[in-house]
PDB file of N, CA and C in Angstrom:
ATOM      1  N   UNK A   1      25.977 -26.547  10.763  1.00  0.00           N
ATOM      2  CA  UNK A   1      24.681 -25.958  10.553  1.00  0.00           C
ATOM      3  C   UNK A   1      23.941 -25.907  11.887  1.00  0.00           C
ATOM      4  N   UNK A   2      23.367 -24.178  11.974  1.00  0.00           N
ATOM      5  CA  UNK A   2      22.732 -24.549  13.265  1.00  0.00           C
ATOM      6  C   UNK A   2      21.201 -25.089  12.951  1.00  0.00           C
ATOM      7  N   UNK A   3      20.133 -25.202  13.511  1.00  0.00           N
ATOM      8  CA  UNK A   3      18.649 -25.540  13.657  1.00  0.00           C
ATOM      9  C   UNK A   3      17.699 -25.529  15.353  1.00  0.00           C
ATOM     10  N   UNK A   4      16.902 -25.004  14.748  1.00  0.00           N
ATOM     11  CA  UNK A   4      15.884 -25.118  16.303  1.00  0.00           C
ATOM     12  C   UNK A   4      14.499 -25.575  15.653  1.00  0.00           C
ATOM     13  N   UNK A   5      13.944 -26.665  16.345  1.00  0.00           N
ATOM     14  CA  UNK A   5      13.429 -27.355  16.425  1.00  0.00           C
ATOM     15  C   UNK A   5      12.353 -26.769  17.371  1.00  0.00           C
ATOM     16  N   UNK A   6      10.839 -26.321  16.749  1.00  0.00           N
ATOM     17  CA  UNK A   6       9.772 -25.982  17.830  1.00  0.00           C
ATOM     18  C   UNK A   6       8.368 -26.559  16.984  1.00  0.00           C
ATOM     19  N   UNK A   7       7.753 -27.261  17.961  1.00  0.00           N
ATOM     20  CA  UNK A   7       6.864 -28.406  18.296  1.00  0.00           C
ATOM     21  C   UNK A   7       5.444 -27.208  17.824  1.00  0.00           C
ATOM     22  N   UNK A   8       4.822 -27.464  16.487  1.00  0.00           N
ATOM     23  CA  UNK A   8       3.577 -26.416  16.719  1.00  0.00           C
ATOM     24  C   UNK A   8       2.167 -27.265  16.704  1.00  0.00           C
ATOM     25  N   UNK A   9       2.357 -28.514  16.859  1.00  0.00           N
ATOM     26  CA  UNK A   9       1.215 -28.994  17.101  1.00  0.00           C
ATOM     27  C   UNK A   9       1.065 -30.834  17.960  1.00  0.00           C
ATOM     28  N   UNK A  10       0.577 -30.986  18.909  1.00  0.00           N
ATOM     29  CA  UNK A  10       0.932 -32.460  19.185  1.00  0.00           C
ATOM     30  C   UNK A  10      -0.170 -32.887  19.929  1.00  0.00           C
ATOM     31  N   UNK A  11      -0.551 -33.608  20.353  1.00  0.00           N
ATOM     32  CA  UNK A  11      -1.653 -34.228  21.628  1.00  0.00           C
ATOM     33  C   UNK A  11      -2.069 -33.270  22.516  1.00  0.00           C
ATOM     34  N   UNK A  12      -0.768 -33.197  23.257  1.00  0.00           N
ATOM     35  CA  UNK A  12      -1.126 -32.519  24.526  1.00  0.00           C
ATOM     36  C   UNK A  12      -0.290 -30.696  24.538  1.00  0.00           C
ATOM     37  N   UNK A  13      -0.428 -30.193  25.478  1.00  0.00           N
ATOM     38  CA  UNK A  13       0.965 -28.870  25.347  1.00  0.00           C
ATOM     39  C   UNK A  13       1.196 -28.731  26.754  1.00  0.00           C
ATOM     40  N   UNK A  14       2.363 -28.313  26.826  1.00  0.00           N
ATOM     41  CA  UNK A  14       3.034 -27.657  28.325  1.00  0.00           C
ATOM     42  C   UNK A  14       2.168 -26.998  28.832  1.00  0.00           C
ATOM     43  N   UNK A  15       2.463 -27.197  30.213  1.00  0.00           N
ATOM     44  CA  UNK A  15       2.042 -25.877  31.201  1.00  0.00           C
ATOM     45  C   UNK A  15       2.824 -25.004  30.887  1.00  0.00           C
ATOM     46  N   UNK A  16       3.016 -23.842  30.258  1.00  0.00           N
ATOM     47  CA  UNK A  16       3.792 -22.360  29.689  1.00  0.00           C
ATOM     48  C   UNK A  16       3.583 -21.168  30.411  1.00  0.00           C
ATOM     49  N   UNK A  17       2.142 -21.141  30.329  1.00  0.00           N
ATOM     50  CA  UNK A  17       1.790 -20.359  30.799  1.00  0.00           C
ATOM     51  C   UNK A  17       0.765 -19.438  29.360  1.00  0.00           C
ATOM     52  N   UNK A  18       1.359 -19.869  28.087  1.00  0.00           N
ATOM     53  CA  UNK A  18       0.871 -19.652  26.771  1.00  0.00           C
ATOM     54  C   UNK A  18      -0.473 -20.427  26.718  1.00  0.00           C
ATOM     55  N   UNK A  19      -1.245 -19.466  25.628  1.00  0.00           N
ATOM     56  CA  UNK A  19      -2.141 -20.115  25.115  1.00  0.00           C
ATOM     57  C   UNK A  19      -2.392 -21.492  24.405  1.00  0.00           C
ATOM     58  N   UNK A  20      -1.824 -22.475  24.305  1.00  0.00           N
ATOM     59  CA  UNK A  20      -1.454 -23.147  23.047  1.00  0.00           C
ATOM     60  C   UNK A  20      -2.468 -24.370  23.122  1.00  0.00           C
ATOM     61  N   UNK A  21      -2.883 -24.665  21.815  1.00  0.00           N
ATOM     62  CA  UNK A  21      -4.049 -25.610  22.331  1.00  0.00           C
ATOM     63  C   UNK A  21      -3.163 -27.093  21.287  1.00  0.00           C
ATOM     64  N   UNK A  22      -4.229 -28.100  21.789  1.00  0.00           N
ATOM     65  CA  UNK A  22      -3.413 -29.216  20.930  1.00  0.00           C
ATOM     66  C   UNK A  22      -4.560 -30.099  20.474  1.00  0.00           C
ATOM     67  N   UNK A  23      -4.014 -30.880  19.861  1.00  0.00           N
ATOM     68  CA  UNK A  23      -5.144 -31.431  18.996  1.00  0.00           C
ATOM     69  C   UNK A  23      -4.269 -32.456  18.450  1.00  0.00           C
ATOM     70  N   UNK A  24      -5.088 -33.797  18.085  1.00  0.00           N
ATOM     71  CA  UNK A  24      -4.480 -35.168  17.692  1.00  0.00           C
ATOM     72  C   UNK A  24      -3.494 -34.528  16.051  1.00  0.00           C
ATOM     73  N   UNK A  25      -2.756 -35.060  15.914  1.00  0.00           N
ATOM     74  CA  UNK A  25      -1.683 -34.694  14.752  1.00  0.00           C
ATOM     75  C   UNK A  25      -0.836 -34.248  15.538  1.00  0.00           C
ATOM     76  N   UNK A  26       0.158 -33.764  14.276  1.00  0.00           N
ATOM     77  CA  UNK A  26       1.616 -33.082  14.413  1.00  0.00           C
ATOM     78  C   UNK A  26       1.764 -32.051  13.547  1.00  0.00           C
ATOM     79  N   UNK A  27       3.162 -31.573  14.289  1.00  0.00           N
ATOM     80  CA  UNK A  27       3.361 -30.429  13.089  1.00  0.00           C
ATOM     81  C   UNK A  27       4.524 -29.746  14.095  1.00  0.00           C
ATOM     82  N   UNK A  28       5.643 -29.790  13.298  1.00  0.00           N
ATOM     83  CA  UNK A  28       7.436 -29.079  13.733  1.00  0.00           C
ATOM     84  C   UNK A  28       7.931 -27.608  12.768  1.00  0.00           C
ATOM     85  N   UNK A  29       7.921 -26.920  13.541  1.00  0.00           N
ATOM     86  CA  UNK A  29       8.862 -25.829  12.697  1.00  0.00           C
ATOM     87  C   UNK A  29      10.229 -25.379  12.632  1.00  0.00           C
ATOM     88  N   UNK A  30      10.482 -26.040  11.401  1.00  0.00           N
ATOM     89  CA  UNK A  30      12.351 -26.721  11.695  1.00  0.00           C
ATOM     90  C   UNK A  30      13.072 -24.940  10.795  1.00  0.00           C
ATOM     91  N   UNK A  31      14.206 -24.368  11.965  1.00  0.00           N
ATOM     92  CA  UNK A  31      14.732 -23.111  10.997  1.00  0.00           C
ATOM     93  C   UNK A  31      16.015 -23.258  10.858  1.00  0.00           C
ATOM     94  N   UNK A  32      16.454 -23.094   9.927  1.00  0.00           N
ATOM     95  CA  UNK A  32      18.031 -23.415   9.678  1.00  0.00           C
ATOM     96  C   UNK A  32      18.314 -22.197   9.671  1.00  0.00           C
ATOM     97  N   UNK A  33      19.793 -21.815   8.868  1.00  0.00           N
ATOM     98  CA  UNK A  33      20.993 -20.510   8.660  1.00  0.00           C
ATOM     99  C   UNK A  33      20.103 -20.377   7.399  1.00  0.00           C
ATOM    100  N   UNK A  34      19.309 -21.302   6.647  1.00  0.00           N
ATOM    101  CA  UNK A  34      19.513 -21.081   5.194  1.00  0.00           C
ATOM    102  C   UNK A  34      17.542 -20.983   4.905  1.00  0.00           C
ATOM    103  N   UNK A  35      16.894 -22.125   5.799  1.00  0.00           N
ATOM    104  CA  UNK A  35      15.437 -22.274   5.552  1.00  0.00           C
ATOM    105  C   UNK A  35      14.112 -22.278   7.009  1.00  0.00           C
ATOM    106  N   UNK A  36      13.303 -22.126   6.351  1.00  0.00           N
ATOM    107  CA  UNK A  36      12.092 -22.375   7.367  1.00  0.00           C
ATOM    108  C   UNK A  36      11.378 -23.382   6.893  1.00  0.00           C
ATOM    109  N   UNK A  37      11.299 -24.311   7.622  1.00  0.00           N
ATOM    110  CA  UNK A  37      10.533 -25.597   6.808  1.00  0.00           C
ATOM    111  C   UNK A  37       9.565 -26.079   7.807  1.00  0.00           C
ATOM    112  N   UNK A  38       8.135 -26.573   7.662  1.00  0.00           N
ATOM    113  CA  UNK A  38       7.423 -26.999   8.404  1.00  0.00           C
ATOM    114  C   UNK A  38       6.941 -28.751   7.978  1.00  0.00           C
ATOM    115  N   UNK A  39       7.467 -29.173   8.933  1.00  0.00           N
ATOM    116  CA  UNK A  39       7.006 -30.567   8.656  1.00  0.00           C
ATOM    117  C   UNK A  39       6.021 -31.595   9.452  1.00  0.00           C
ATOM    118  N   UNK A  40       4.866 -31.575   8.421  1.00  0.00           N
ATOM    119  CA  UNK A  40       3.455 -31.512   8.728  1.00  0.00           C
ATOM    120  C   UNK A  40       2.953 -30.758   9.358  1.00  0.00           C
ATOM    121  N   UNK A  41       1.562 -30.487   9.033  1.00  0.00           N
ATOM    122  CA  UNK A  41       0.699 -29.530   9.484  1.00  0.00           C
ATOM    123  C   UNK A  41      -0.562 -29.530  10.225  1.00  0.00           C
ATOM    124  N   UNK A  42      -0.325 -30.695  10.972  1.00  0.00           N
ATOM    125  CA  UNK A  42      -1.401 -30.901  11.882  1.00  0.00           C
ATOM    126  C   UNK A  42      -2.591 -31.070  11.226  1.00  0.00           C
ATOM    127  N   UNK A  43      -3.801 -31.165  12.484  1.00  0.00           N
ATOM    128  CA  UNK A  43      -5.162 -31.363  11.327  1.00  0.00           C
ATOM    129  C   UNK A  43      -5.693 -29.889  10.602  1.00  0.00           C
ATOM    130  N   UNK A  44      -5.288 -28.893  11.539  1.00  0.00           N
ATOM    131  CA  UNK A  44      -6.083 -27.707  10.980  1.00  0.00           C
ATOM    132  C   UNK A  44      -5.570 -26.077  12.029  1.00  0.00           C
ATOM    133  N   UNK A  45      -6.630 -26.284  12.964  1.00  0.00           N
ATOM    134  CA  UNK A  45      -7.172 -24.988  14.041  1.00  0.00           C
ATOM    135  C   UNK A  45      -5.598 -25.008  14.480  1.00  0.00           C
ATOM    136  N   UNK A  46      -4.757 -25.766  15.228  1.00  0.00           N
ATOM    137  CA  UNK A  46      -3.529 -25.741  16.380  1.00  0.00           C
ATOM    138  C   UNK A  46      -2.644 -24.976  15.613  1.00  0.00           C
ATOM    139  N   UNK A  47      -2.752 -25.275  14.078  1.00  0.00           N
ATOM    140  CA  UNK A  47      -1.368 -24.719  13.393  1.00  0.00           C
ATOM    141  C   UNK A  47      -1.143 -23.335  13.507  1.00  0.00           C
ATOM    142  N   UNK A  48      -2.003 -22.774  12.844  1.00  0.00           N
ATOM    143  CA  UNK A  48      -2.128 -20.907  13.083  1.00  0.00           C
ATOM    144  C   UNK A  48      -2.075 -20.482  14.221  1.00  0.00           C
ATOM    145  N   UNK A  49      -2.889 -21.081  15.016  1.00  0.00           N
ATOM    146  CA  UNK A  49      -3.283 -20.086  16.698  1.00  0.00           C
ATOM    147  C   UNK A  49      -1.411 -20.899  16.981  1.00  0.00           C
ATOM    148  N   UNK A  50      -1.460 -21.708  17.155  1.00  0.00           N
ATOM    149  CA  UNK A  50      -0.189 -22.234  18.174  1.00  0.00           C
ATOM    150  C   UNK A  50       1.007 -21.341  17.113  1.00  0.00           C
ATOM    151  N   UNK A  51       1.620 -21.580  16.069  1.00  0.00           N
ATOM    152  CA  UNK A  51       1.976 -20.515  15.707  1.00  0.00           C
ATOM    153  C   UNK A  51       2.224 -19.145  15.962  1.00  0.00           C
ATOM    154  N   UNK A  52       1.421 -18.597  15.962  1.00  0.00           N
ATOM    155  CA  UNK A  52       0.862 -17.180  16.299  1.00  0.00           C
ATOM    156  C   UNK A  52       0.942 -16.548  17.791  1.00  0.00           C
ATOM    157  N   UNK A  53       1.012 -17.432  18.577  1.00  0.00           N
ATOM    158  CA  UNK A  53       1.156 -17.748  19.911  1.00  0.00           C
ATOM    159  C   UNK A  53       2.511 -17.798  20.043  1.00  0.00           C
ATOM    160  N   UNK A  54       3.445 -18.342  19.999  1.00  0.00           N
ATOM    161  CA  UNK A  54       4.831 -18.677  19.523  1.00  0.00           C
ATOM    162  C   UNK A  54       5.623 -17.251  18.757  1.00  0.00           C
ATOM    163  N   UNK A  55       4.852 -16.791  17.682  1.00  0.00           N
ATOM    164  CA  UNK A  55       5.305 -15.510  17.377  1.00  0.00           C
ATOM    165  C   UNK A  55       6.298 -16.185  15.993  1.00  0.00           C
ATOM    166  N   UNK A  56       5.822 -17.447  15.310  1.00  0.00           N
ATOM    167  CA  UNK A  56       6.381 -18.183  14.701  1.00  0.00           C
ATOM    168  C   UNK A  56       5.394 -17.270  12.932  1.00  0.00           C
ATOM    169  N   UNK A  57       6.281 -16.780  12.188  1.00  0.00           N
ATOM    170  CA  UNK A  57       5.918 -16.401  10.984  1.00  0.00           C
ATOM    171  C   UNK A  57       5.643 -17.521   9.834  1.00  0.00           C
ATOM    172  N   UNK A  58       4.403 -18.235   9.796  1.00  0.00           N
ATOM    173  CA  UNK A  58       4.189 -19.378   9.191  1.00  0.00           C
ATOM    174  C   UNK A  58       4.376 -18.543   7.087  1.00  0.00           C
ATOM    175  N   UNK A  59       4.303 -17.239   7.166  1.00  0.00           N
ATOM    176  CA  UNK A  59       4.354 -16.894   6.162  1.00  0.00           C
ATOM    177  C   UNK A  59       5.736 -17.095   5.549  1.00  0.00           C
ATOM    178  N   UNK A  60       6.797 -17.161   6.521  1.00  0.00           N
ATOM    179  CA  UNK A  60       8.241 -17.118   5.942  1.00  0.00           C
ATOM    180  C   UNK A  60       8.287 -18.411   5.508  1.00  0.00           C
ATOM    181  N   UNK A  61       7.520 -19.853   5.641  1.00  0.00           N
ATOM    182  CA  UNK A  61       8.052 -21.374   5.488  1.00  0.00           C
ATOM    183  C   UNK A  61       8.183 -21.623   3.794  1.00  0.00           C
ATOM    184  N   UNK A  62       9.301 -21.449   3.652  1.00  0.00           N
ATOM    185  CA  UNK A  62      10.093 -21.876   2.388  1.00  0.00           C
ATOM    186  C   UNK A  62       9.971 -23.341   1.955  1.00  0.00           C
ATOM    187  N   UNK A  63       9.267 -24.374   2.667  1.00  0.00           N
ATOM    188  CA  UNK A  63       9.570 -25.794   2.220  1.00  0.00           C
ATOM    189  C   UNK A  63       8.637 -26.453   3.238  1.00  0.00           C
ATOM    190  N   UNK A  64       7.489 -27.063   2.633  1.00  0.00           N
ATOM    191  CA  UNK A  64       7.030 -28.087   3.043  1.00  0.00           C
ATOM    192  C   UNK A  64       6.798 -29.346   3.261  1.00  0.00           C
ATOM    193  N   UNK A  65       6.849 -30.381   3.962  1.00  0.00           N
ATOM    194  CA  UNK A  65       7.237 -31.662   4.047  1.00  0.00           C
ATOM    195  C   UNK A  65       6.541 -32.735   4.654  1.00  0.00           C
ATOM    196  N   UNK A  66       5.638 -33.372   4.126  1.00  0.00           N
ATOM    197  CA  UNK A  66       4.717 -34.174   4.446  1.00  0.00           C
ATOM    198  C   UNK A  66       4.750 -35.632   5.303  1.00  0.00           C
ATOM    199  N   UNK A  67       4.779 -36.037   6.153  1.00  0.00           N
ATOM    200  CA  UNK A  67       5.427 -37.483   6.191  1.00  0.00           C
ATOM    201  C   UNK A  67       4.143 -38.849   5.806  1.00  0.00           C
ATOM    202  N   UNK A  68       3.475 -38.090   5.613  1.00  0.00           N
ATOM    203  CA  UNK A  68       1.888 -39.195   5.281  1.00  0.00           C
ATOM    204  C   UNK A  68       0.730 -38.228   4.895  1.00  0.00           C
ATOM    205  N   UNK A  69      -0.244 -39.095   4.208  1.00  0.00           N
ATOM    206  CA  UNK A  69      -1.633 -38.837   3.764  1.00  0.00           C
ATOM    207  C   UNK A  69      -2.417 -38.459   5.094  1.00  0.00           C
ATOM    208  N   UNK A  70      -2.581 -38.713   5.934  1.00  0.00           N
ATOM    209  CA  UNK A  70      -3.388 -39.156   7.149  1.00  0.00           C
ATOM    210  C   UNK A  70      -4.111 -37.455   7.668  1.00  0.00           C
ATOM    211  N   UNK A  71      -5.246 -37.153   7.471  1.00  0.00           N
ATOM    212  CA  UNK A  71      -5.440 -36.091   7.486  1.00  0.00           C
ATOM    213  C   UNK A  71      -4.886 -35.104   9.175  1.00  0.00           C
ATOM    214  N   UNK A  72      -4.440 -35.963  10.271  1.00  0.00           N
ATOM    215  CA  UNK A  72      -3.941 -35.537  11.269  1.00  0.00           C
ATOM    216  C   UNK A  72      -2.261 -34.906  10.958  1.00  0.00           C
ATOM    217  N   UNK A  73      -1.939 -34.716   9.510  1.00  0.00           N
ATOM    218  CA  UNK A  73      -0.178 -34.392   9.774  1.00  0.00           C
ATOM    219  C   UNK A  73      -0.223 -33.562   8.263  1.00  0.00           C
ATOM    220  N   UNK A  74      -1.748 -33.479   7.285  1.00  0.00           N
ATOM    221  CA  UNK A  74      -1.979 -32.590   6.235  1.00  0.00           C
ATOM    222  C   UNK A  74      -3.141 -31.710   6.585  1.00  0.00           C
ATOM    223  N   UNK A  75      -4.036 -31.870   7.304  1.00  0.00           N
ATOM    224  CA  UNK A  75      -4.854 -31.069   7.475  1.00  0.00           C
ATOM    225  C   UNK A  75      -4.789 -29.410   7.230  1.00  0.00           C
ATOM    226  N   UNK A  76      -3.861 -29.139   7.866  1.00  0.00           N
ATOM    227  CA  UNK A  76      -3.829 -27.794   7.871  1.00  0.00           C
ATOM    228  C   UNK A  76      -3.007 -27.275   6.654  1.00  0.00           C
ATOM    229  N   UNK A  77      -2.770 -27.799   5.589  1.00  0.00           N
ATOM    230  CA  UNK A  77      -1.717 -27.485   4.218  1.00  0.00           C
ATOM    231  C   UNK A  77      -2.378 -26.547   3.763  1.00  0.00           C
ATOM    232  N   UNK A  78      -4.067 -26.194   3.404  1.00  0.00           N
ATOM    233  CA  UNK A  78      -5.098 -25.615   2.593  1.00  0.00           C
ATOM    234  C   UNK A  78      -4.707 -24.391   3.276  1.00  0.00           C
ATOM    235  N   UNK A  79      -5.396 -24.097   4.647  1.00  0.00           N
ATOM    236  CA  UNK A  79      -4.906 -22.636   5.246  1.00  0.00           C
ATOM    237  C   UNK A  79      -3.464 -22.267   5.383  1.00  0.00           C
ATOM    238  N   UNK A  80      -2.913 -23.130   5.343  1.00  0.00           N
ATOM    239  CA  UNK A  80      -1.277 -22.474   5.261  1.00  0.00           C
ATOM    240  C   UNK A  80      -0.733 -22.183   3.689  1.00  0.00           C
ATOM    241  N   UNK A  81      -1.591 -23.045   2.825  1.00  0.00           N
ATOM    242  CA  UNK A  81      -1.243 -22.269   1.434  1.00  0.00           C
ATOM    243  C   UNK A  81      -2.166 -20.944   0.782  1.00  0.00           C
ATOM    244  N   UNK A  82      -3.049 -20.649   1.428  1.00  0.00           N
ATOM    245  CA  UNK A  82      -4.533 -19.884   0.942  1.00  0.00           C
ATOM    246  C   UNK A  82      -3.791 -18.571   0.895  1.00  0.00           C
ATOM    247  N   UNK A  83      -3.775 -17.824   0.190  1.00  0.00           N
ATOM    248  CA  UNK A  83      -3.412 -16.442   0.304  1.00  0.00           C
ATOM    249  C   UNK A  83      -1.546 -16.188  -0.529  1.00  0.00           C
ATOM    250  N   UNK A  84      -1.069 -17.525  -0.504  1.00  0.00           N
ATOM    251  CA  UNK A  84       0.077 -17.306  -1.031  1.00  0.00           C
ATOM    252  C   UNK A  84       0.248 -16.981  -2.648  1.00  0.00           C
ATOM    253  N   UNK A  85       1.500 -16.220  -2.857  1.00  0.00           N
ATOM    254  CA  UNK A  85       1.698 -15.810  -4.484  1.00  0.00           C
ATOM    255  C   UNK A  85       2.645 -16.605  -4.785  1.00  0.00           C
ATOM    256  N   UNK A  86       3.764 -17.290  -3.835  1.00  0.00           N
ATOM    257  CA  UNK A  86       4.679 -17.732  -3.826  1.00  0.00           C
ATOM    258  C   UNK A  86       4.485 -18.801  -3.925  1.00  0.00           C
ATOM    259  N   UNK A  87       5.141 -20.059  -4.908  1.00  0.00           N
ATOM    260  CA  UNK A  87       5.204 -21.498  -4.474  1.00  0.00           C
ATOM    261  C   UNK A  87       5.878 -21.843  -3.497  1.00  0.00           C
ATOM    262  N   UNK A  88       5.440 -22.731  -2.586  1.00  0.00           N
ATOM    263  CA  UNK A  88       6.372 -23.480  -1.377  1.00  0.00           C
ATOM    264  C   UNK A  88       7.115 -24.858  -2.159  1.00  0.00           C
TER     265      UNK A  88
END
């Protein structure tokens, strides 16, 4: 199985040259042969823009995955579910 592993939210961000802003939490966008899964969602603002920035389709994420309550790694679940018809 292949997978790539890209970082959409953490403390700090690279010098890129990209926009990408960061903010206390986390948040990984893991893609397999088979899924798009995002595990945790940071506190909120980083997820979409850093996303979006990235060119990362947060609409395709088939499976969500929480690793704690702590509003720094759920925060952003509300805007990433708002608008959907689909269950994740």
């Amino acid at each position: 199985m292949n997978f790539v592993i890209t970082t959409l939210v953490e403390n700090t961000v690279a010098q890129t040259g990209k926009k990408l802003i960061g903010e206390h939490g986390l948040s990984f966008f893991i893609e397999t042969n088979n899924h798009k899964i995002l595990f945790d969602t940071g506190q909120n603002l980083a997820l979409s823009h850093n996303a979006k920035v990235l060119g990362i389709p947060l609409s395709q994420v088939d499976t969500v995955v929480l690793s704690h309550g702590h509003y720094d790694h759920t925060g952003g679940l509300q805007s990433l579910l708002e608008g959907r018809s689909k269950v994740i």
